[in-house]
Protein backbone atom coordinates (compact mmCIF):
# COMPACT_ATOMS: atom_id res chain seq x y z
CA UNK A 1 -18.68 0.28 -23.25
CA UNK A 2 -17.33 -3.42 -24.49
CA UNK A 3 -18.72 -6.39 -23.75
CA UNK A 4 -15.75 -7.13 -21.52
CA UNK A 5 -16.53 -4.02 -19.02
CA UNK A 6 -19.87 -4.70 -18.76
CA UNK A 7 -19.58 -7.94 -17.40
CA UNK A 8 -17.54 -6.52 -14.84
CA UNK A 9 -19.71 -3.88 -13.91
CA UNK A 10 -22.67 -6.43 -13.76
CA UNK A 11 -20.47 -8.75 -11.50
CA UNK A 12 -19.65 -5.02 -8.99
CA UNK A 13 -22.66 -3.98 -9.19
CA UNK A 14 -24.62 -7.43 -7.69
CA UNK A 15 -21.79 -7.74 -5.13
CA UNK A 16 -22.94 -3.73 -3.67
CA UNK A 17 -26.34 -4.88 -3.72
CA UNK A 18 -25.80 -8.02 -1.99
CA UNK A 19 -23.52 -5.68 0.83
CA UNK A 20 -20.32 -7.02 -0.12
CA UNK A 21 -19.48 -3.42 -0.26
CA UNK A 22 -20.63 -0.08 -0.06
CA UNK A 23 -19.48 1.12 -3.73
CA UNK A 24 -15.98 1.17 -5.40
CA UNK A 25 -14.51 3.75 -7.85
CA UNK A 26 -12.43 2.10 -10.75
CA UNK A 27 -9.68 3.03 -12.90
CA UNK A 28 -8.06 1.72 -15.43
CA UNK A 29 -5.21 2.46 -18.97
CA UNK A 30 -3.19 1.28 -21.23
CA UNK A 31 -0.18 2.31 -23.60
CA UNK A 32 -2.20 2.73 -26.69
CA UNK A 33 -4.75 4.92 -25.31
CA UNK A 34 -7.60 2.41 -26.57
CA UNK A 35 -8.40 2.04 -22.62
CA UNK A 36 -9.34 4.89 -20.51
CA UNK A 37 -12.12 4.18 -18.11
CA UNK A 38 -13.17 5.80 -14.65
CA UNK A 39 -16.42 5.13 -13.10
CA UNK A 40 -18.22 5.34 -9.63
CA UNK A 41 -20.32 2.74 -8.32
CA UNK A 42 -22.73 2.46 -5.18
CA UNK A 43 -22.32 4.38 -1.80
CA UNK A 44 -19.98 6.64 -0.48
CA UNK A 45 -22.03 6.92 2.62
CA UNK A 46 -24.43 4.24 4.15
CA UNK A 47 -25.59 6.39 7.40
CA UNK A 48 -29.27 5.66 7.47
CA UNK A 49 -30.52 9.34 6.08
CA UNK A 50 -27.44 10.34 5.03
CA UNK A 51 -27.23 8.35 2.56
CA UNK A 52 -24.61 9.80 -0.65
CA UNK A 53 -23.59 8.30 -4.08
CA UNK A 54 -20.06 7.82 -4.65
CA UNK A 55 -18.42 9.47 -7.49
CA UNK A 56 -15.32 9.52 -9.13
CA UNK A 57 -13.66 12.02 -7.40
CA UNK A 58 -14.32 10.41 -3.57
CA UNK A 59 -11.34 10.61 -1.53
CA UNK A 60 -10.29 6.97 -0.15
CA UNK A 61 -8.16 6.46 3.10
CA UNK A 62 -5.22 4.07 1.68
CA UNK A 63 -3.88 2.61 4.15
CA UNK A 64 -0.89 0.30 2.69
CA UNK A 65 -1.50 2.04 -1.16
CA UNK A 66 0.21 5.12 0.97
CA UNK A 67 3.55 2.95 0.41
CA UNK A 68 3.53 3.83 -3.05
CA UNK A 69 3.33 7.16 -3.30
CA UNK A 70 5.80 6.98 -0.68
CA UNK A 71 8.16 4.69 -2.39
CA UNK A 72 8.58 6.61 -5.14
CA UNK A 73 8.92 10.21 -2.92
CA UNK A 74 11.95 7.95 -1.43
CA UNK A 75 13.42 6.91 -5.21
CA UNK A 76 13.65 10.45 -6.00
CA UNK A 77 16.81 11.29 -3.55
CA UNK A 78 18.03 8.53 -6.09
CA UNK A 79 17.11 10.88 -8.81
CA UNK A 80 18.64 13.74 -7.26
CA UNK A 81 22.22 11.80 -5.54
CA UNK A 82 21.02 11.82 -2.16
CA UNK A 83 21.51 8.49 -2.19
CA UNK A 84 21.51 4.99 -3.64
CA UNK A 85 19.06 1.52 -3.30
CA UNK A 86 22.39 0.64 -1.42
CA UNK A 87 22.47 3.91 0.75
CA UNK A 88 23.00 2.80 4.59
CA UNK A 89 20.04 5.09 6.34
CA UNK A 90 21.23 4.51 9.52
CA UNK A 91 23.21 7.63 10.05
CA UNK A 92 20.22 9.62 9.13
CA UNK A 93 17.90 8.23 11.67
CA UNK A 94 19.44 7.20 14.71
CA UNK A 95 16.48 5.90 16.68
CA UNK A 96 16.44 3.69 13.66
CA UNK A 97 19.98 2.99 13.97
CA UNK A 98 20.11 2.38 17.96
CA UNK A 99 17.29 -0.86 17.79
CA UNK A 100 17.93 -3.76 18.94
CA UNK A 101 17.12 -7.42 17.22
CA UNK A 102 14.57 -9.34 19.64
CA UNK A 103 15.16 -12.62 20.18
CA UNK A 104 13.00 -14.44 22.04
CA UNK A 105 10.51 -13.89 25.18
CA UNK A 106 9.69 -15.46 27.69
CA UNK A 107 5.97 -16.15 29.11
CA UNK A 108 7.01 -13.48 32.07
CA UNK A 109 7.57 -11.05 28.99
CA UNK A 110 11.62 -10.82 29.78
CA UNK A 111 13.18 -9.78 26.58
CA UNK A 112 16.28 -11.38 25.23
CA UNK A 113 18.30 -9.24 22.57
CA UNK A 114 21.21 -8.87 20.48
CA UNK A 115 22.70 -6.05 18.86
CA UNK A 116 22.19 -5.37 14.74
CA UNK A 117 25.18 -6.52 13.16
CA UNK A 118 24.66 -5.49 9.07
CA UNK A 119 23.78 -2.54 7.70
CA UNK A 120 20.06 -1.20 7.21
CA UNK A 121 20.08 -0.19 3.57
CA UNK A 122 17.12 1.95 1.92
CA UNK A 123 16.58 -0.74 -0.21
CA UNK A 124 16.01 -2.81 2.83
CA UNK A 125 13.38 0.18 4.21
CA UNK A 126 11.27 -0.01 0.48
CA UNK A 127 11.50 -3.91 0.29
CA UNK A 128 10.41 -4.88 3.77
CA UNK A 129 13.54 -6.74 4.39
CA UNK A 130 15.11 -4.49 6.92
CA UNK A 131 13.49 -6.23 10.14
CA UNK A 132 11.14 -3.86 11.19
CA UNK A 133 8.04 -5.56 11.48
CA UNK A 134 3.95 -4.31 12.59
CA UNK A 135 3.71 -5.73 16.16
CA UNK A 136 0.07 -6.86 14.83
CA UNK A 137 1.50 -9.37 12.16
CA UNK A 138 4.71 -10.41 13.99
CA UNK A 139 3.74 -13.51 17.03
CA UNK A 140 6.76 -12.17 18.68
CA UNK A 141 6.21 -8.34 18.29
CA UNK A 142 2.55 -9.54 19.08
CA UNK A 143 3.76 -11.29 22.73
CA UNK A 144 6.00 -8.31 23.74
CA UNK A 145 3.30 -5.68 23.63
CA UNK A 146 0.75 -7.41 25.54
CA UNK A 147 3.49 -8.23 28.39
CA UNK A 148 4.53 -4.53 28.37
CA UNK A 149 0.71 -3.35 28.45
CA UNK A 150 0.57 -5.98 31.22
CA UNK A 151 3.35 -4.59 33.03
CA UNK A 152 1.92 -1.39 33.07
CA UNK A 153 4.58 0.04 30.71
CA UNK A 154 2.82 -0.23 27.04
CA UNK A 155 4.69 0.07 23.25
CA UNK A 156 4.92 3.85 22.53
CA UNK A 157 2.34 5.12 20.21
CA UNK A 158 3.70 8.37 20.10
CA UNK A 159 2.80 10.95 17.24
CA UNK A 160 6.05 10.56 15.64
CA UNK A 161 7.61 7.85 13.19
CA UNK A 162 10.77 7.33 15.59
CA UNK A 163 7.86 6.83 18.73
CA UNK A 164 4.98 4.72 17.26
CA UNK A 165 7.67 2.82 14.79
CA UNK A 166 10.61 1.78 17.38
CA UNK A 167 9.59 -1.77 18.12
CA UNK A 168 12.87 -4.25 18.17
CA UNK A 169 13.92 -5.44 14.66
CA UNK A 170 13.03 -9.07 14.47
CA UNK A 171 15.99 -10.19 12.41
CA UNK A 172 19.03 -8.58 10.74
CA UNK A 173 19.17 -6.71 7.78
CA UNK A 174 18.33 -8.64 4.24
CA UNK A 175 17.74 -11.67 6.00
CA UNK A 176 14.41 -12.11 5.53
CA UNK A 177 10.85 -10.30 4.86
CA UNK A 178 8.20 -9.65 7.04
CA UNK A 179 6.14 -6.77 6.61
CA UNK A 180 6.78 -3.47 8.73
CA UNK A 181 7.16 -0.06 9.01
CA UNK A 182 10.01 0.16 6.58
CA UNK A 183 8.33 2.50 4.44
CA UNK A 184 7.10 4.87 7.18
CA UNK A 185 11.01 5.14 7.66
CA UNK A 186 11.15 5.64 4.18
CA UNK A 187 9.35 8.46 4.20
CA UNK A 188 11.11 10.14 7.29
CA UNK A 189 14.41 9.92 5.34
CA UNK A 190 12.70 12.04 2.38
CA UNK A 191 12.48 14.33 5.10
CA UNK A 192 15.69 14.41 6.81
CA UNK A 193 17.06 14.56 3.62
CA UNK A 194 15.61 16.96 2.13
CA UNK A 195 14.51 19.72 4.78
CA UNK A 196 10.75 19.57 3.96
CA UNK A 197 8.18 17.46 5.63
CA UNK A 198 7.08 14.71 3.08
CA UNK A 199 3.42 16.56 3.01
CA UNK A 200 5.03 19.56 1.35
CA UNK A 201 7.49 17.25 -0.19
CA UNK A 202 4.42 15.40 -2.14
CA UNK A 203 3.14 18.38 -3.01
CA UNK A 204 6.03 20.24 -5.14
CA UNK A 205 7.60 16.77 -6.52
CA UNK A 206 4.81 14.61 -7.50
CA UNK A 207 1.39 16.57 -7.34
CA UNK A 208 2.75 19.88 -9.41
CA UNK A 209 4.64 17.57 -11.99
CA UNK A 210 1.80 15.40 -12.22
CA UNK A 211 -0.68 18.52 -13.04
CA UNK A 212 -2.47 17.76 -9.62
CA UNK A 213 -2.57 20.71 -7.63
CA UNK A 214 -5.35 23.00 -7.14
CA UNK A 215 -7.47 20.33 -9.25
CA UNK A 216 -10.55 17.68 -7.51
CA UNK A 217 -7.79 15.27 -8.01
CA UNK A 218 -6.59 14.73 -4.14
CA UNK A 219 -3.75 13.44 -2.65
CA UNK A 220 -2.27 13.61 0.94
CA UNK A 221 -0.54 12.83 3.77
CA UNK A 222 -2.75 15.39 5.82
CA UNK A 223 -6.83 14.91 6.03
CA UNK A 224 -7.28 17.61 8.96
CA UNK A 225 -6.08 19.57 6.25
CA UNK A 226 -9.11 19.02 3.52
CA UNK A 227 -11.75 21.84 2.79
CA UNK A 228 -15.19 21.19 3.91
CA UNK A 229 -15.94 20.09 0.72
CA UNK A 230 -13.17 17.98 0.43
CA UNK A 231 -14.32 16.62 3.83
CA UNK A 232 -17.69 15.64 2.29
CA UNK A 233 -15.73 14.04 -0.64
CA UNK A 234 -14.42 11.63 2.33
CA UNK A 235 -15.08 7.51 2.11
CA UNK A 236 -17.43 6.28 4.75
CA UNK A 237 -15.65 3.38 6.56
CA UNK A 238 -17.38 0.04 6.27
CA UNK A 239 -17.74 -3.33 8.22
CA UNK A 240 -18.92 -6.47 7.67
CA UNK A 241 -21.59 -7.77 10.04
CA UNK A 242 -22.67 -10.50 11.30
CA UNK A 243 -26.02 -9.13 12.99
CA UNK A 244 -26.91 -7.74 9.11
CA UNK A 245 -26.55 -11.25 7.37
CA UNK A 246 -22.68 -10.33 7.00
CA UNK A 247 -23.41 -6.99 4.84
CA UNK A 248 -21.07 -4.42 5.07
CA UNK A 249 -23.01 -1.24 7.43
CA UNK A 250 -21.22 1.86 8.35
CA UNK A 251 -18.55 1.85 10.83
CA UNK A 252 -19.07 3.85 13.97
CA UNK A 253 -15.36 6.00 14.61
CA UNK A 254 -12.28 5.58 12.57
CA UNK A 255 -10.61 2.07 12.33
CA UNK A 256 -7.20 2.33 14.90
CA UNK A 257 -5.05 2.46 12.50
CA UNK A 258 -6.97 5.67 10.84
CA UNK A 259 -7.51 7.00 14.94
CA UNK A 260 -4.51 9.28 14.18
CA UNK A 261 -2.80 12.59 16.60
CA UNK A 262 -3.64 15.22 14.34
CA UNK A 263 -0.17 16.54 15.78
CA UNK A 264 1.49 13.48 14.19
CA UNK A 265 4.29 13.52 12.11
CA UNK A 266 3.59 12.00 9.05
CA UNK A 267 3.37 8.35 8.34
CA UNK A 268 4.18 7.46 4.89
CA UNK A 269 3.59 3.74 5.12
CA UNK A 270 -0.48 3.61 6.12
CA UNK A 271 -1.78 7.51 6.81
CA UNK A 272 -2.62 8.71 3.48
CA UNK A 273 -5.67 9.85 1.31
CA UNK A 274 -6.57 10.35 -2.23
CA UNK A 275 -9.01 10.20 -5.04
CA UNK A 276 -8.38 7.42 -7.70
CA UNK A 277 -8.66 10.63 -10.41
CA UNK A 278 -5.32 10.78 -8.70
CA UNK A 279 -3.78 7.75 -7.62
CA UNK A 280 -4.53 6.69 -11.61
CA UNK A 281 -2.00 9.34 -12.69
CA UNK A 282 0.79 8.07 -10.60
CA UNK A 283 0.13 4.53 -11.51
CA UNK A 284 0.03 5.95 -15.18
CA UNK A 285 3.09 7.27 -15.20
CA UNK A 286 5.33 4.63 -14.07
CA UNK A 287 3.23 2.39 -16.59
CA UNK A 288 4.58 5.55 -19.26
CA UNK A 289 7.70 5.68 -18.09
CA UNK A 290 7.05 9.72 -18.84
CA UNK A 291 9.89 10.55 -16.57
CA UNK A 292 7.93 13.20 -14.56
CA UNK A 293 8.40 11.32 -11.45
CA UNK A 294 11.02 9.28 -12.09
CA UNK A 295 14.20 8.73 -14.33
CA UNK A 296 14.12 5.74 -16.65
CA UNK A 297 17.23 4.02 -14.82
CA UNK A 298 15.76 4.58 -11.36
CA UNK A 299 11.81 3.78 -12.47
CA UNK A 300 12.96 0.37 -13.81
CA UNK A 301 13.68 -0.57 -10.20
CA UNK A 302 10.37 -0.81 -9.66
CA UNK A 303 9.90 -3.78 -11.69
CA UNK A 304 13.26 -5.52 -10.77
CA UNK A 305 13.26 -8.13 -7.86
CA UNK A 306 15.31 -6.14 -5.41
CA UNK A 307 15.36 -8.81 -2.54
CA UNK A 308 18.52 -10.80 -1.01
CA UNK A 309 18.32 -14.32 -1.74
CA UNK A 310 16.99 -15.07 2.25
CA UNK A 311 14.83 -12.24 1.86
CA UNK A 312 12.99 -13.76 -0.94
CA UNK A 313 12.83 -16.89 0.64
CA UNK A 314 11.15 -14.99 3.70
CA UNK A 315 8.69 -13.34 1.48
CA UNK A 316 7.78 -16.23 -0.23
CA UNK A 317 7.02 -18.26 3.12
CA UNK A 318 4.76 -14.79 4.37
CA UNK A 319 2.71 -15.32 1.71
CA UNK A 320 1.26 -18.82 2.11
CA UNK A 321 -0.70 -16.91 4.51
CA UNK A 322 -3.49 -15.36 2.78
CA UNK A 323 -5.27 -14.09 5.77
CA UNK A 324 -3.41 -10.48 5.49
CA UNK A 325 -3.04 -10.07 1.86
CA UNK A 326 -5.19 -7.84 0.10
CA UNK A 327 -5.24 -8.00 -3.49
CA UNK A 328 -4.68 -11.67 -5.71
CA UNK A 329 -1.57 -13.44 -5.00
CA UNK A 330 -2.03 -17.01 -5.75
CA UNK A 331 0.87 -19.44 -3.63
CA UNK A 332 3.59 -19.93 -6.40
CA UNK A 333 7.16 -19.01 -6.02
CA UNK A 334 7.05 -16.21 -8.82
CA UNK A 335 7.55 -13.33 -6.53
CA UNK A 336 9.89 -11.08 -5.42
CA UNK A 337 9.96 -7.19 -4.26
CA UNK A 338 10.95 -4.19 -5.84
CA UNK A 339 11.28 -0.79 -4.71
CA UNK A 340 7.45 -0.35 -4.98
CA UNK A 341 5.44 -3.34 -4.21
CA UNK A 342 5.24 -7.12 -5.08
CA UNK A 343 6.56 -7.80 -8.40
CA UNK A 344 5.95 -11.12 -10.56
CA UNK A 345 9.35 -13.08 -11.09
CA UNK A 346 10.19 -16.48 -12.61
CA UNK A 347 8.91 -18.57 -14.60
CA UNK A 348 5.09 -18.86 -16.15
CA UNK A 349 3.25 -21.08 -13.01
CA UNK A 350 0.04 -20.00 -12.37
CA UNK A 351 -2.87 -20.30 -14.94
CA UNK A 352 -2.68 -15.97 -14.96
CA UNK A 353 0.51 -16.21 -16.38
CA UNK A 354 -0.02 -18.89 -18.72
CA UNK A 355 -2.24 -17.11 -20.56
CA UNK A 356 -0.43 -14.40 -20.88
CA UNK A 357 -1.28 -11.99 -17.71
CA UNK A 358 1.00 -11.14 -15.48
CA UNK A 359 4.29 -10.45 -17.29
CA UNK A 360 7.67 -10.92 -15.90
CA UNK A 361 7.84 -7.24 -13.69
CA UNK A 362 3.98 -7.13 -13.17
CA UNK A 363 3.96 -5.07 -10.50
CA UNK A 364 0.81 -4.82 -7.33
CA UNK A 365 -0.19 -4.14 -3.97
CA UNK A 366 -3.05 -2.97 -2.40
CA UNK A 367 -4.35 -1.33 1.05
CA UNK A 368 -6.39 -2.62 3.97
CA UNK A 369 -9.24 -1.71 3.47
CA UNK A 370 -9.42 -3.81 0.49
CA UNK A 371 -7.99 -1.28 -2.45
CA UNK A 372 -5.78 -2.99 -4.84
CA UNK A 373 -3.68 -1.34 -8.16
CA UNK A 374 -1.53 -3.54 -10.26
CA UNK A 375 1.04 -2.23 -12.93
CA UNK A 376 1.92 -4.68 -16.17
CA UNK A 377 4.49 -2.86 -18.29
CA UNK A 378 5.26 -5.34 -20.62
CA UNK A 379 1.25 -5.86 -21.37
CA UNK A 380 0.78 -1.85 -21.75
CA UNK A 381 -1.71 -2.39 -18.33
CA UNK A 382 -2.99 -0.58 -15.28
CA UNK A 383 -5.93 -0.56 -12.75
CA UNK A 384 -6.74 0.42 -9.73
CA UNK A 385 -10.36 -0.60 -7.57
CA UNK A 386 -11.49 1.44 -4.60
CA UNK A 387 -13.85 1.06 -1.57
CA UNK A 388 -13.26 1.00 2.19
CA UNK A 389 -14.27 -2.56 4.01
CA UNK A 390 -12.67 -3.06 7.30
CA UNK A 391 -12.34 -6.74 6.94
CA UNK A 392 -9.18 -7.22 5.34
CA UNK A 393 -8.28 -9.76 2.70
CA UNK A 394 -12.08 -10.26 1.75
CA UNK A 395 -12.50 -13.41 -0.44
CA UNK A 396 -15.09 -11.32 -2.50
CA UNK A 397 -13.82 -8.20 -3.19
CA UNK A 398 -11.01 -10.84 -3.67
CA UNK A 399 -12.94 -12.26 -6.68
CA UNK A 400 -13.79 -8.46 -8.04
CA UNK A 401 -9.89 -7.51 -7.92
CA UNK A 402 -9.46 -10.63 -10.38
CA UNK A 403 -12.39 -9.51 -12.69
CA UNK A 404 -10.94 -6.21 -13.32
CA UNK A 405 -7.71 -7.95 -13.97
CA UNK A 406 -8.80 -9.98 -16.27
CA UNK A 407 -11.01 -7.70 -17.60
CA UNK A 408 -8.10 -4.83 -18.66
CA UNK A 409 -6.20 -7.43 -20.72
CA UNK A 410 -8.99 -8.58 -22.49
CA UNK A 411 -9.97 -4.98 -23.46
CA UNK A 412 -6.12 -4.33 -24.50
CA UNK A 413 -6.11 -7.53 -26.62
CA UNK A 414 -3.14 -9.20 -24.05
CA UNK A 415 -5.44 -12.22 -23.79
C-alpha cells in the first residue's frame, strides 16, 4: 500500500473510532490498471452483542446511488431504438402524463393549478428537469401534504410508482431542476417498454453482462428477496446521537424511506441494494467505455451536460444549498447534468480543478445515507465509499469523500 492510501485509511479509520461512522467499504480504479483497491473498514453491525466486522462484500441500501444503475437500465432502450434522450414518455405512462403543474396554495391548503403545456422528455425523467419533485425537498410539495394529512385526505403512498410518485409537477418541462422522482419514472418506462419488471430487467442486461450473477457480488431492486446469508451480509443502519456525544449508534427500524410494501412495485430512484464488489464494476465500465452496458455514442451522454439552459440555471441555484447534498460539490457554476448524475462543466474555478481534478465530464453523485462514487474519464479515475449514516449531507464523512478523491489522483499520477 502507497503512502497516499495509507493516509487515507489513517484519516477513516480515526473518524470510525471517534463514531463518525460505523465502517465504510471502499473502492477504487483506474485505466492503467496501476490502481485496484477494495477494502473493509469498521462495523457492519453496532447492536451491543451482536456486534460484526464489515467486509468487502456487505450489501449497502443506496438510496439515491439506485439512480444509477437505473439510469443506465433507462439508456439502454436508447441502445436498442426504443427510444431517444428526446423520446416524449408521456404516452407510455399516463398517470405521468395526466399531472397537473401546482401553482400556489393557500394557508387553507386550496390548490391552484394549471395544465402541463410542453412535453415530458426522458431526458427530462434522467436529468431531474421534468418537474417532478420529492414533496420532502419542495416548500410547496412540502405545504400541500401536510394540508391534505390535515384534511384527513393524505398524499398516496401507495406500493406503486404511479401511487407514491403522483404529486403535482412544480413547473413545466425543462424549465428548471429540482430534484424528484424522475428516475423512479425512469425506471417504470424500462418496464413498460420492455415487458419485464426492471428487477428481472437488471438481472439479464447488466448483472449477466457484467459477470455478476450467481457471484457474492449483489445487486438489486428486491431485498425480501436475499438468502439468509445474504440477509446477514445486510448494512446496519446508523444515526447520529446526541445522547452518545453525537456518535453514530444503531438505528432502531428502517429509515421511512427504506420502510418499504414488500408488495411494491419497484422504485428505481431510492429502493435498491448492493455490494460495492458490485457497484465498482458498473462504475468501471462506463470509466472503460467496454461497451457491455452501453454503446460508445449513447455512454458519452453520461458525461455531456444534458440540461436546457433554465434547467441549468435551476440546478445551479439548488445547489447553494448544501444541506441535502451528499457527496463534495463546492458552490461554483461548473455544473450541469447528464443522463447519470452531476457532471463538471465550464471552466477551471474551484481549487479541485485547478490542479488538475475534476476534468471537464467528471461525473458524481451519491446516496443518503452518505455513499458517494465519482467517475473522471479524462483522468483514467473511479471510486466509490460506503457506509449507512442517517444524517444526510454529514460535514465529516463530507471531509472523507474528499480524501479518497484526492487520494485516487495522486495514486494515478493526475496530480
Amino acid at each position: 500500500m502507497t503512502a497516499s492510501f495509507s493516509t487515507f485509511e489513517a484519516a477513516l479509520e480515526k473518524a470510525i473510532a471517534d463514531g463518525v461512522l460505523p465502517g465504510a467499504v471502499v473502492a477504487a480504479r483506474d485505466k492503467s490498471g496501476k490502481i485496484s483497491y477494495l477494502k473493509s473498514f469498521g462495523q457492519r453491525s453496532l447492536t451491543p452483542g451482536a456486534e460484526s466486522p464489515m467486509t468487502v462484500d456487505t450489501i449497502f441500501p443506496l438510496a439515491s446511488m439506485t439512480k444509477l444503475i437505473t439510469s443506465v437500465c433507462a439508456a439502454q432502450l436508447i441502445d436498442r431504438g426504443l427510444v431517444t434522450p428526446e423520446t416524449e414518455v408521456s404516452s407510455h405512462l399516463p398517470v405521468l402524463a395526466s399531472l397537473p403543474i401546482l401553482q400556489s396554495l393557500t394557508p387553507e391548503g386550496t390548490e391552484s393549478s394549471t395544465p402541463r403545456s410542453k412535453p415530458i422528455l426522458l431526458r427530462h425523467l434522467l436529468t431531474h428537469s421534468s418537474g417532478l419533485a420529492y414533496p420532502f425537498l419542495h416548500p410547496l410539495l412540502s405545504s400541500r401534504a401536510d394540508a391534505l394529512t390535515a384534511a384527513g385526505n393524505p398524499p398516496p403512498v401507495g406500493p406503486s410508482v404511479a401511487e407514491r410518485h403522483s404529486h403535482p409537477l412544480v413547473f413545466e418541462p425543462g424549465s428548471s431542476w429540482t430534484y424528484g422522482s424522475g428516475i423512479d419514472w425512469a425506471g417504470h418506462l424500462v418496464e413498460v417498454l420492455t415487458g419485464q419488471d426492471l428487477e428481472s430487467y437488471l438481472q439479464q442486461h447488466i448483472l449477466t453482462p457484467l459477470g455478476l450473477s450467481d457471484t457474492p457480488k449483489v445487486m438489486t431492486f428486491w431485498p425480501e428477496h436475499f438468502t439468509p446469508e445474504q440477509e446477514a451480509r445486510k448494512m446496519q443502519f446508523t444515526v447520529r446521537s446526541p445522547e452518545h456525544d453525537n456518535k453514530v449508534i444503531p438505528l432502531e427500524g428502517p429509515p421511512p424511506l427504506y420502510n418499504l410494501d414488500p408488495k411494491r412495485s419497484i422504485y428505481g430512484g431510492e429502493a435498491g441494494y448492493a455490494s460495492m464488489t458490485a457497484y465498482i464494476e458498473i462504475l468501471y465500465s462506463l470509466l472503460m467505455d467496454d461497451q457491455k452496458l452501453l454503446s460508445s455514442e449513447t455512454a458519452s451522454l453520461f458525461f455531456k451536460p444534458m440540461l436546457d439552459p433554465d434547467a441549468k440555471k435551476g440546478l445551479l441555484e439548488n445547489l447553494k444549498d448544501p444541506s441535502w447534498i451528499v457527496g463534495h460539490l463546492p458552490v461554483t457554476g461548473e455544473y450541469d447534468h447528464s443522463l447519470g448524475g452531476v457532471v463538471v462543466d465550464g471552466p477551471a474555478q474551484t481549487q479541485e480543478r485547478k490542479t488538475q481534478r475534476r476534468k471537464n465530464g467528471f461525473l458524481l453523485w451519491g446516496g443518503m445515507f452518505n455513499l458517494a462514487w465519482f467517475i473522471d474519464r479524462e483522468a483514467g479515475v473511479t471510486a466509490c465509499f460506503a457506509t449507512s449514516v442517517v444524517n444526510p449531507a454529514d460535514p465529516d464523512i463530507e471531509k472523507l469523500f474528499v480524501a479518497l478523491e484526492e487520494t485516487v489522483y495522486a495514486e494515478a499520477g493526475v496530480v
